[in-house]
N, C-alpha and C. Protein backbone atom coordinates (compact mmCIF):
# COMPACT_ATOMS: atom_id res chain seq x y z
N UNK A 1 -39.65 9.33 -110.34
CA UNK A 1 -39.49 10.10 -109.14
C UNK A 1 -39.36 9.14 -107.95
N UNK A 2 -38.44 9.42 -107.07
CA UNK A 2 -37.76 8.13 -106.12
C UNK A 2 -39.07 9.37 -104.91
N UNK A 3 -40.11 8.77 -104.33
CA UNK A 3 -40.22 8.77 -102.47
C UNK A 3 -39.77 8.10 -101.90
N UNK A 4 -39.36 9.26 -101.20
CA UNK A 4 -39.39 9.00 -99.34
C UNK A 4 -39.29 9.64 -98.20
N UNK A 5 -39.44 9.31 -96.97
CA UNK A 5 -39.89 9.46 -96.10
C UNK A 5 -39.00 9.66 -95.26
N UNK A 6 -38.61 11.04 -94.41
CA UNK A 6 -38.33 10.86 -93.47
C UNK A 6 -38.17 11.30 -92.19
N UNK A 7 -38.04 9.74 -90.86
CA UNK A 7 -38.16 9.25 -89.71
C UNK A 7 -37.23 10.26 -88.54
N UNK A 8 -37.98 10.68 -87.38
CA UNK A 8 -36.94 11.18 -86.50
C UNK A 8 -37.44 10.34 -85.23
N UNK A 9 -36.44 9.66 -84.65
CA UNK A 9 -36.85 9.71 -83.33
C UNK A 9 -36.21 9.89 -82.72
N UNK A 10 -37.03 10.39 -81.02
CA UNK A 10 -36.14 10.85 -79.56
C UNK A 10 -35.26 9.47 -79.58
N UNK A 11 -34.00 9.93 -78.72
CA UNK A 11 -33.48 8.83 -77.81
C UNK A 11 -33.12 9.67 -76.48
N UNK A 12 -33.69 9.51 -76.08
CA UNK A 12 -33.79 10.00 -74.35
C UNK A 12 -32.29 9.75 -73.42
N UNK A 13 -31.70 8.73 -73.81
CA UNK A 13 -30.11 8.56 -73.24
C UNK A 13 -29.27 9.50 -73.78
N UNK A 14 -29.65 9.94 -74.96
CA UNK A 14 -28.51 10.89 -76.01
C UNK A 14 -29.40 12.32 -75.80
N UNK A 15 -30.68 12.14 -75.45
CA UNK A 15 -31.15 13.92 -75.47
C UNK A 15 -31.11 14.30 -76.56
N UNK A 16 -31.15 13.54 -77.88
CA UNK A 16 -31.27 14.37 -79.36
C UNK A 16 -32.27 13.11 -80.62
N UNK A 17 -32.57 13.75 -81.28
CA UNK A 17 -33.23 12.61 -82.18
C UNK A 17 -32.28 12.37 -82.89
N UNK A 18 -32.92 11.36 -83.54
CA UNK A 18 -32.08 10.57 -84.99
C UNK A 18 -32.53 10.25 -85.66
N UNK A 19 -32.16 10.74 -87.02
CA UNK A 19 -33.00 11.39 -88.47
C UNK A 19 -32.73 9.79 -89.36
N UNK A 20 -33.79 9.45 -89.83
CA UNK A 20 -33.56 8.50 -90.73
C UNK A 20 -34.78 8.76 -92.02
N UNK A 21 -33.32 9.06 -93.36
CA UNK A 21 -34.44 8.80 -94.61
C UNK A 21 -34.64 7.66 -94.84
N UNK A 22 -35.29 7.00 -95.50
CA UNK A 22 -35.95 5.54 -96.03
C UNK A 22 -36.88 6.12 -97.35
N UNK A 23 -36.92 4.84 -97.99
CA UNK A 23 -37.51 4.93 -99.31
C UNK A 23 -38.71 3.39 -98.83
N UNK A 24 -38.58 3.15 -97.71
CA UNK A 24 -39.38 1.94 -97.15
C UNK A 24 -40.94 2.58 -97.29
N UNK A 25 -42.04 2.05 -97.38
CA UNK A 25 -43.74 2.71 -97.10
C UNK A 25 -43.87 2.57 -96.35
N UNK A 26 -44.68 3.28 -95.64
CA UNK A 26 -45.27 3.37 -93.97
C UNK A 26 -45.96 2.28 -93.59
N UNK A 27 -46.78 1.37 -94.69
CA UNK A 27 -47.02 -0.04 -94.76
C UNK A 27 -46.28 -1.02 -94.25
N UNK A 28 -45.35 -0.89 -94.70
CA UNK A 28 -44.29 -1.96 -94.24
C UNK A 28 -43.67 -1.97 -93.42
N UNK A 29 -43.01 -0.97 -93.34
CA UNK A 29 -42.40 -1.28 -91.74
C UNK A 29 -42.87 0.03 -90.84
N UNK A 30 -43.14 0.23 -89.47
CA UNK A 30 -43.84 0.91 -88.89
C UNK A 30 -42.79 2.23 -88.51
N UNK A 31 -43.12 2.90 -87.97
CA UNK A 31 -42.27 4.29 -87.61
C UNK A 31 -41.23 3.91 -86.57
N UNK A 32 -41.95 3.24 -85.84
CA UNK A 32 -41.01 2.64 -84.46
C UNK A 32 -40.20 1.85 -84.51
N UNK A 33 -39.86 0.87 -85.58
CA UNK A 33 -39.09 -0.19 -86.12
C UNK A 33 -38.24 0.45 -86.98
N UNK A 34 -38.31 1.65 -87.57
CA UNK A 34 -36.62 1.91 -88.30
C UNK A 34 -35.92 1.98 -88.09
N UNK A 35 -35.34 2.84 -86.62
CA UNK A 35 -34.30 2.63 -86.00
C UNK A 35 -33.78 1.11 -85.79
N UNK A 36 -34.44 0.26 -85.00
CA UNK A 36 -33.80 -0.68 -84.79
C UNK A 36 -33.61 -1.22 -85.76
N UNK A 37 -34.06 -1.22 -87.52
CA UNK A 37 -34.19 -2.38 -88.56
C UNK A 37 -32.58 -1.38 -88.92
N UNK A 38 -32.13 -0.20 -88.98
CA UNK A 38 -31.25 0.51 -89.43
C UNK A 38 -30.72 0.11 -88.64
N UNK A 39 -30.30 0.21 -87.17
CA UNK A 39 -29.11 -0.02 -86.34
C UNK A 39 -28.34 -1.09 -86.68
N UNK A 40 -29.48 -2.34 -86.83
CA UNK A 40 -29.13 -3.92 -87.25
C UNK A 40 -28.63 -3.82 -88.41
N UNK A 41 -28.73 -3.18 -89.52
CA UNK A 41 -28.24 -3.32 -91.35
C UNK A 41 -26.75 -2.49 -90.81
N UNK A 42 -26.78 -1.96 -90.40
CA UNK A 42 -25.51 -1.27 -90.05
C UNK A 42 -24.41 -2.00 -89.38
N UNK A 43 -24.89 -2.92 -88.33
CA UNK A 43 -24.37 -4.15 -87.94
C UNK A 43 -23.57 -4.96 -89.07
N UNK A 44 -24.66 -5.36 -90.03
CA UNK A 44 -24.44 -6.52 -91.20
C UNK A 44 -23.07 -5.69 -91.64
N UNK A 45 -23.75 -4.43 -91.98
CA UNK A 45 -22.58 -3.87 -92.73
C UNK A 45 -20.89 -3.67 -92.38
N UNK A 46 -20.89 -3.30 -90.77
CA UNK A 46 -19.74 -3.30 -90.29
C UNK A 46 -19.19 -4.74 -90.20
N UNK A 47 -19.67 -5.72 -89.96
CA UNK A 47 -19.51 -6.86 -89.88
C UNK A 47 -19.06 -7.65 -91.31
N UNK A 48 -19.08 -7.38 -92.29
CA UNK A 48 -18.61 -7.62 -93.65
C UNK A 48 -17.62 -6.90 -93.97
N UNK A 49 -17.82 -5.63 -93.22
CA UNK A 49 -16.83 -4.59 -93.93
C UNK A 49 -15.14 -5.35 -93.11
N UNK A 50 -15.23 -5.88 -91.67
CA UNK A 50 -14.15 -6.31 -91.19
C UNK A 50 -13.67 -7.37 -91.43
N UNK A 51 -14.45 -8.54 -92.15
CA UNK A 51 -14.50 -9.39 -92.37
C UNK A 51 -13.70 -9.28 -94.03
N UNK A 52 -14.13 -8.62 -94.91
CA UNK A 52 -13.38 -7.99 -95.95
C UNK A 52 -12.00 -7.37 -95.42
N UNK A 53 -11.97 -5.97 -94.67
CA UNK A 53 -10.78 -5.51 -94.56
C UNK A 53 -9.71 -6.28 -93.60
N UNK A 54 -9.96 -6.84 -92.44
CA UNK A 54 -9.01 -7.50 -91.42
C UNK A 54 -8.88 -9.01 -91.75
N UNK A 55 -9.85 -9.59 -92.41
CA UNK A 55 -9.35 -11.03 -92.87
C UNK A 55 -9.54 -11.23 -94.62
N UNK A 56 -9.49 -10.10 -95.49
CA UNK A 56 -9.14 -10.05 -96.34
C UNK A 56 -10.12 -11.06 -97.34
N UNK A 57 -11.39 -11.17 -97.25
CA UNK A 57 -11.88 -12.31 -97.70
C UNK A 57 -12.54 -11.79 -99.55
N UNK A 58 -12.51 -10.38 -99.46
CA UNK A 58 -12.52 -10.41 -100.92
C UNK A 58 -11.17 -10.74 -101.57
N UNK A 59 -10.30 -11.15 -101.15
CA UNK A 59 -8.74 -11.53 -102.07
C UNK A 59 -8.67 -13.03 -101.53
N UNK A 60 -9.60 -13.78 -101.51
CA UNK A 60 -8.81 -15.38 -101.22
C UNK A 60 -7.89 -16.15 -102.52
N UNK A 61 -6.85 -16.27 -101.69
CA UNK A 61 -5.85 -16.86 -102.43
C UNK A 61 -5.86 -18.53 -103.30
N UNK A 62 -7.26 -18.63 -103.54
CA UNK A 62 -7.42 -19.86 -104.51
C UNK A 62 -9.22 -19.76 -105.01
N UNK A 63 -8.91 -20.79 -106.27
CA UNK A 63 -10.25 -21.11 -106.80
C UNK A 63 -10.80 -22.13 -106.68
N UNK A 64 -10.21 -22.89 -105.28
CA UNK A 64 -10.66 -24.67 -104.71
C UNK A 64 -11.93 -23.96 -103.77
N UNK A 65 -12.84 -24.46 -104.00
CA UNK A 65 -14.22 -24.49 -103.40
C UNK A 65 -13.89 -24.60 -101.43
N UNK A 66 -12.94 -25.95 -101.85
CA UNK A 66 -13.21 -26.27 -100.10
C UNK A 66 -12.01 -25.80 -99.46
N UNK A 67 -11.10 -25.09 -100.31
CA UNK A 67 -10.08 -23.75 -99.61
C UNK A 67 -10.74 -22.64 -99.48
N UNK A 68 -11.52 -22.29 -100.09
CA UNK A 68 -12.34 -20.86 -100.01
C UNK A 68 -13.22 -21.56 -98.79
N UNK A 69 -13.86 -22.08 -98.68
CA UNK A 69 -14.81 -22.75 -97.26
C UNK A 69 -13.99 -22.27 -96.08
N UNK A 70 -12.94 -23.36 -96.45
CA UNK A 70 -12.09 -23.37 -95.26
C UNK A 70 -11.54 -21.71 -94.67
N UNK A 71 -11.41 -21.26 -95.75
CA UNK A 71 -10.14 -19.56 -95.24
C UNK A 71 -11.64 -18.95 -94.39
N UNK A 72 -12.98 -18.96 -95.21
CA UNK A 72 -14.13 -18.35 -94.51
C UNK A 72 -14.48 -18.74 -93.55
N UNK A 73 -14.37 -20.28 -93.14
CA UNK A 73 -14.85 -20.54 -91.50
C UNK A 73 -13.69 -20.30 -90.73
N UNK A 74 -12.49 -20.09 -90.85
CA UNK A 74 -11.36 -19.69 -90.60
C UNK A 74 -10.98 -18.44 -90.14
N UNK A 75 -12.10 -17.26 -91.07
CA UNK A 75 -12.12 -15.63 -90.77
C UNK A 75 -13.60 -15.76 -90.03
N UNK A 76 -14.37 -16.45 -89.87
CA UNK A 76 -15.57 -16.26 -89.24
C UNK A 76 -14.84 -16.85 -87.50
N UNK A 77 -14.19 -17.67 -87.42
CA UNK A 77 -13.82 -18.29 -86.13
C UNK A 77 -12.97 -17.26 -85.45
N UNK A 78 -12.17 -16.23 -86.21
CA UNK A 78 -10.96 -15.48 -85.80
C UNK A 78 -11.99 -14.34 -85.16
N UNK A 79 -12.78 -14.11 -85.89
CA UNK A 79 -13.62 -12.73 -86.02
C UNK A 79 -14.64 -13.21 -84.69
N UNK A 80 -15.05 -14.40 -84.51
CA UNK A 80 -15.75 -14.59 -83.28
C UNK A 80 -14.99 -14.70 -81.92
N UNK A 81 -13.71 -15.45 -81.80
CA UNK A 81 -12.93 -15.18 -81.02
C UNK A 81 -12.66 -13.87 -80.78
N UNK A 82 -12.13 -12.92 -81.53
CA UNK A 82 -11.72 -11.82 -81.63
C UNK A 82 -12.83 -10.88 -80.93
N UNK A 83 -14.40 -10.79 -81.12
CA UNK A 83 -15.14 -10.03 -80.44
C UNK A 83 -15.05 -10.83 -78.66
N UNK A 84 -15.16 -11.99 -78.41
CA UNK A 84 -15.14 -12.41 -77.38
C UNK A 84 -14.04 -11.72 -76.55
N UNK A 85 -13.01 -12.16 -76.86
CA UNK A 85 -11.81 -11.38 -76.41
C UNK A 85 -12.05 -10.15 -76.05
N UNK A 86 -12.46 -9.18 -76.58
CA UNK A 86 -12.59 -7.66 -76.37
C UNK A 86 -13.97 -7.69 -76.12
N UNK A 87 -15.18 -8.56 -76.08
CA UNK A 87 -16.00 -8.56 -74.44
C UNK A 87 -15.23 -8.59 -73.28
N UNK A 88 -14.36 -9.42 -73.01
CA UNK A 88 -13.91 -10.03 -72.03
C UNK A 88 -12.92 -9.03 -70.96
N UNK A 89 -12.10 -8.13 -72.01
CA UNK A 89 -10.99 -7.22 -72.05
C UNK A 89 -11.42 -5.71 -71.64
N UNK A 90 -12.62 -5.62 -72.49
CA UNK A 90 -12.73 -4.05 -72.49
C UNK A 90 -14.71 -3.87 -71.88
N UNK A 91 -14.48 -2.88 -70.83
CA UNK A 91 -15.49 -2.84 -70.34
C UNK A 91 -16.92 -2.50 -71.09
N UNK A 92 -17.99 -2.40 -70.99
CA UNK A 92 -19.34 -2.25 -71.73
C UNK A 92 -19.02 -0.68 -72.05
N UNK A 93 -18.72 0.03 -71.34
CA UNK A 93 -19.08 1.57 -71.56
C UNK A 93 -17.76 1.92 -72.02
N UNK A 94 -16.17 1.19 -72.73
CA UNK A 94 -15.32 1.78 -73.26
C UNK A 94 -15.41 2.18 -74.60
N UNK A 95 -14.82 3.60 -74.63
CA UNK A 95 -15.26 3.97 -75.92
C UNK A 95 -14.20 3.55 -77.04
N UNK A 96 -14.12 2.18 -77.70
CA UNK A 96 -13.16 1.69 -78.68
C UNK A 96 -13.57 1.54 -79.73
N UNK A 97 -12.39 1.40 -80.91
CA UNK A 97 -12.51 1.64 -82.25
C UNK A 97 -12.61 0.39 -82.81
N UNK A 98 -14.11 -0.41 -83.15
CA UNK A 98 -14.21 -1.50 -84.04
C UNK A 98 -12.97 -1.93 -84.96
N UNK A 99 -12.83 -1.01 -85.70
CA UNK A 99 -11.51 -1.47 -86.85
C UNK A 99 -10.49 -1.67 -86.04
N UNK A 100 -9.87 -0.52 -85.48
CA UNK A 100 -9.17 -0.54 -84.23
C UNK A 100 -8.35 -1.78 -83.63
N UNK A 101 -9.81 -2.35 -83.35
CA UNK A 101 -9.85 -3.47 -82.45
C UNK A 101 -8.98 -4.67 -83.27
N UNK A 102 -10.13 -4.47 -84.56
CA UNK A 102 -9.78 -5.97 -85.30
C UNK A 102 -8.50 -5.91 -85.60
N UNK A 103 -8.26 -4.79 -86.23
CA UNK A 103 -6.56 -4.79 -86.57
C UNK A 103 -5.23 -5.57 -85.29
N UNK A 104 -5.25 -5.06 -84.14
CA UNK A 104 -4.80 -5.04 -83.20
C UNK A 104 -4.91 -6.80 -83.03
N UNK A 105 -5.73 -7.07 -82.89
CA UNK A 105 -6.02 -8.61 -83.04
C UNK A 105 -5.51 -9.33 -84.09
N UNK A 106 -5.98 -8.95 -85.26
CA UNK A 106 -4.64 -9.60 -86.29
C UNK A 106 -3.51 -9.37 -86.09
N UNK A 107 -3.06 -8.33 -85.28
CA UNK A 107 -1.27 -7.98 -85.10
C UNK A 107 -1.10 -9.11 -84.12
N UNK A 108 -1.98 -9.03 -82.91
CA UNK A 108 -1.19 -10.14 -82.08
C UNK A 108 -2.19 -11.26 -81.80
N UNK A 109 -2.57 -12.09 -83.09
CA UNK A 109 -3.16 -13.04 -83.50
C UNK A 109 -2.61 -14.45 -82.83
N UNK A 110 -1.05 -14.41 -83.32
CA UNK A 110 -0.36 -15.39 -83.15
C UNK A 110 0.05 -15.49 -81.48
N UNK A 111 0.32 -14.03 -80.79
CA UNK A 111 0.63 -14.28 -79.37
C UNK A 111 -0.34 -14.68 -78.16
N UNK A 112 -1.56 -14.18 -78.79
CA UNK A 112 -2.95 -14.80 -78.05
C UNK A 112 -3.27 -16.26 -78.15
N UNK A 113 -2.90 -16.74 -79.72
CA UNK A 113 -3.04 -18.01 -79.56
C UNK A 113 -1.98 -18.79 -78.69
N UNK A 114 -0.99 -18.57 -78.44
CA UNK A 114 0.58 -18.97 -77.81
C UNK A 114 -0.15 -18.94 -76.70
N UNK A 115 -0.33 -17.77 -76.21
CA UNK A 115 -1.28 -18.14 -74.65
C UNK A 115 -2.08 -18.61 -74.54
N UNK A 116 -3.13 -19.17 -75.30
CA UNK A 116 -4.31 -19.97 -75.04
C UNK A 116 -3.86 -21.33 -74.91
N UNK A 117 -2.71 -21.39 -75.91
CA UNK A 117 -2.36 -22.85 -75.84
C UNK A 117 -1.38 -23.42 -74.49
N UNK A 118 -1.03 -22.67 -73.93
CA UNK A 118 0.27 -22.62 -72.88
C UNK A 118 -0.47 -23.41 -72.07
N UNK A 119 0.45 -24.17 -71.34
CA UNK A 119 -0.28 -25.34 -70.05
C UNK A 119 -0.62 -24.70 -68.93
N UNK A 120 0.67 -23.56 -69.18
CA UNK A 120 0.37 -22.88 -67.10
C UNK A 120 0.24 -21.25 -68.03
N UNK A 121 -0.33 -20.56 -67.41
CA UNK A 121 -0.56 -18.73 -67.05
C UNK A 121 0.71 -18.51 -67.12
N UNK A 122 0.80 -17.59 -68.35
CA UNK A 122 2.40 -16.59 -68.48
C UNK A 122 2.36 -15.34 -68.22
N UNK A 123 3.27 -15.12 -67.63
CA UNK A 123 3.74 -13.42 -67.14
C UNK A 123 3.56 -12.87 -67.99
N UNK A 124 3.50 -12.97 -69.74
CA UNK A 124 3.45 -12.16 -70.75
C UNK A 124 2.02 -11.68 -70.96
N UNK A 125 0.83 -12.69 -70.37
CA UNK A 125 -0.34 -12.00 -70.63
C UNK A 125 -0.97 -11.03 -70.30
N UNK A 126 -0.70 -11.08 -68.93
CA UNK A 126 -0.79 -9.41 -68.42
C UNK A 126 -0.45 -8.45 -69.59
N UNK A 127 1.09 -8.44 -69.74
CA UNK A 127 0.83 -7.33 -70.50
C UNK A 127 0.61 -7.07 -71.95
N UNK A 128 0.49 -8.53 -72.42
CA UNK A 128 -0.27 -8.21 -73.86
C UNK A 128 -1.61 -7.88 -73.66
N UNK A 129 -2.56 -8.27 -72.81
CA UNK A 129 -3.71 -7.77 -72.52
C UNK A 129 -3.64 -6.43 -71.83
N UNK A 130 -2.70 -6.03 -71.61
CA UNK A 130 -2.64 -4.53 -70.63
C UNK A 130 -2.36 -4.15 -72.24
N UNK A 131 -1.92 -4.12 -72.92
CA UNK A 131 -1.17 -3.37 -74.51
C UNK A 131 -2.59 -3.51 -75.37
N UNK A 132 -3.59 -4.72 -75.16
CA UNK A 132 -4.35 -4.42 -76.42
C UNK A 132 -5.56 -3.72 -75.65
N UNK A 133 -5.91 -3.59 -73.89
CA UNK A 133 -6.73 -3.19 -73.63
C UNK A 133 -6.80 -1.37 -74.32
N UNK A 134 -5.24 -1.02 -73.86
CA UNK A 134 -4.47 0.61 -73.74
C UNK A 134 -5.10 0.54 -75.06
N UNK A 135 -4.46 0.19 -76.10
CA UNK A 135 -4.80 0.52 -77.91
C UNK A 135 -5.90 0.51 -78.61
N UNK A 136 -6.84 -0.32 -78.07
CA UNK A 136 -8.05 -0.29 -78.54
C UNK A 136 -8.89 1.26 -78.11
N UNK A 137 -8.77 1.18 -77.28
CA UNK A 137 -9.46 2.65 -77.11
C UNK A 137 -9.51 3.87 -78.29
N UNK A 138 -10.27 4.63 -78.03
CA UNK A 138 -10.70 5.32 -79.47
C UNK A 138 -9.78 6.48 -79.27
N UNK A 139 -8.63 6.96 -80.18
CA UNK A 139 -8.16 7.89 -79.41
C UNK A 139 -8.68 9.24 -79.88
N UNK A 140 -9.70 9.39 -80.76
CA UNK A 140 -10.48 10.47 -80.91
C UNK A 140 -11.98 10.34 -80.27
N UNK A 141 -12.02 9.80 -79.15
CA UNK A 141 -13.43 9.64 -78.57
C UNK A 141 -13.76 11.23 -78.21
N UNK A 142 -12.87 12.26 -77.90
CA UNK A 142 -13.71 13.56 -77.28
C UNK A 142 -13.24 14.43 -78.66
N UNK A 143 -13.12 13.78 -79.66
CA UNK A 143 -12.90 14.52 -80.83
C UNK A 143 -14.25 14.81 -81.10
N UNK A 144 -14.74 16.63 -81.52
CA UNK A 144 -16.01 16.96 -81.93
C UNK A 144 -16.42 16.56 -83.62
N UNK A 145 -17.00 16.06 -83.63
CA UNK A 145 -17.57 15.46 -85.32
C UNK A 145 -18.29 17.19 -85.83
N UNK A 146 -18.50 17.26 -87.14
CA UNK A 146 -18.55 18.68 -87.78
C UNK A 146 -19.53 19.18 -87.83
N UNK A 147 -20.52 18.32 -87.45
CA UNK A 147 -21.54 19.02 -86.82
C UNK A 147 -21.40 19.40 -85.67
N UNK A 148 -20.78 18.86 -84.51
CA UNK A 148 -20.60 19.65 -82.98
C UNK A 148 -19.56 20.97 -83.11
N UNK A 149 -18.97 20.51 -84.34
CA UNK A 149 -17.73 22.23 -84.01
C UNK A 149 -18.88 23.02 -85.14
N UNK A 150 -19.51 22.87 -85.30
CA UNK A 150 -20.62 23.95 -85.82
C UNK A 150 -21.19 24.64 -85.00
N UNK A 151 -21.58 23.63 -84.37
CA UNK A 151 -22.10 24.16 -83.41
C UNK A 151 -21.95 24.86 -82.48
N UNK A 152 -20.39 24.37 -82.03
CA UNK A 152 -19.73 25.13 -81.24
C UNK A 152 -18.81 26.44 -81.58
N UNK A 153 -19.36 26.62 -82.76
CA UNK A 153 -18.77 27.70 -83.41
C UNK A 153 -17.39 27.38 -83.32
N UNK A 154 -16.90 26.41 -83.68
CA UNK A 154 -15.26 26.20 -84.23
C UNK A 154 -15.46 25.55 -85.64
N UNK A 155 -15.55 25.73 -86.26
CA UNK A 155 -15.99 25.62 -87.72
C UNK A 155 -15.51 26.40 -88.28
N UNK A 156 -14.58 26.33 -89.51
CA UNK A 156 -13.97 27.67 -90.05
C UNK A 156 -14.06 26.73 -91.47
N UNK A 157 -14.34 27.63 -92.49
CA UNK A 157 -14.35 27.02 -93.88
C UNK A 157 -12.70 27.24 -94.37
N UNK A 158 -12.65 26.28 -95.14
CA UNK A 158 -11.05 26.79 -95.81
C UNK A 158 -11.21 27.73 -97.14
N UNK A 159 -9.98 28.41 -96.89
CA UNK A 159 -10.23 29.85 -97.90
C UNK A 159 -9.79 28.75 -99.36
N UNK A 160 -10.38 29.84 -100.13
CA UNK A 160 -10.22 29.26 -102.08
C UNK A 160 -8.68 29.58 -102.39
């Protein structure tokens, strides 16, 4: 028989709790620490998951030890640039799409680097940065998730 336990807490910015099961003991980690120990694993997780899907690192193209090194500090450097960039680009409170993002960045991988490397400021950056600020954005941010059209009574089951 699997226990467990589970955690709700307020978040006072959102006005609603947030339900967390765990199979963790009340021993170990305290009531007040799940959220944040969950927020963070969720982190890890998105963070592998892009690292897999946008730099492709479960398919490396060899079985040389210090080519596989290399392609990984290679997708770890792209992937750190790449969040910097969209600190830099997109404000704290925009509502954009992680994957989104990364994709968009591998598309214009090569033209960001062209501008970093350029001696003088090109007219083109404006608007590649005006193009990846526009795209990143979430374009289902006021889309209701299925619990809010429940709620809102727009919920319709599909007939058999």
């Amino acid at each position: 028989m699997l226990t467990v336990r589970l955690v709700g807490q307020w978040h006072p910015l959102e006005a609603r709790h947030h339900f967390y099961l765990t199979n963790v003991p009340c021993d170990m980690i305290a009531t007040n620490n799940i959220g944040p120990i969950y927020a963070a694993r969720w982190e890890v997780e998105l963070f592998f998951r892009e690292l897999k899907l946008t730099y492709r690192l479960e398919q490396l193209p060899t079985r040389k030890r210090f080519v596989a090194e290399a392609l990984i500090l290679a997708a770890l450097l792209s992937l750190l640039l790449s969040r910097k960039l969209r600190e830099h680009l997109l404000p704290r409170q925009a509502a954009f799409a992680p994957e989104r993002w990364a994709r968009l960045f591998a598309i214009f991988a090569l033209d960001i680097l062209r501008l970093f490397l350029a001696r003088r400021p090109s007219p083109d950056a404006r608007h590649l940065f005006s193009v990846l600020r526009r795209e990143a954005l979430d374009p289902n941010r006021k889309r209701h998730n299925l619990l809010q059209r429940a709620q809102l009574g727009r919920f319709r089951m599909a007939a058999n």
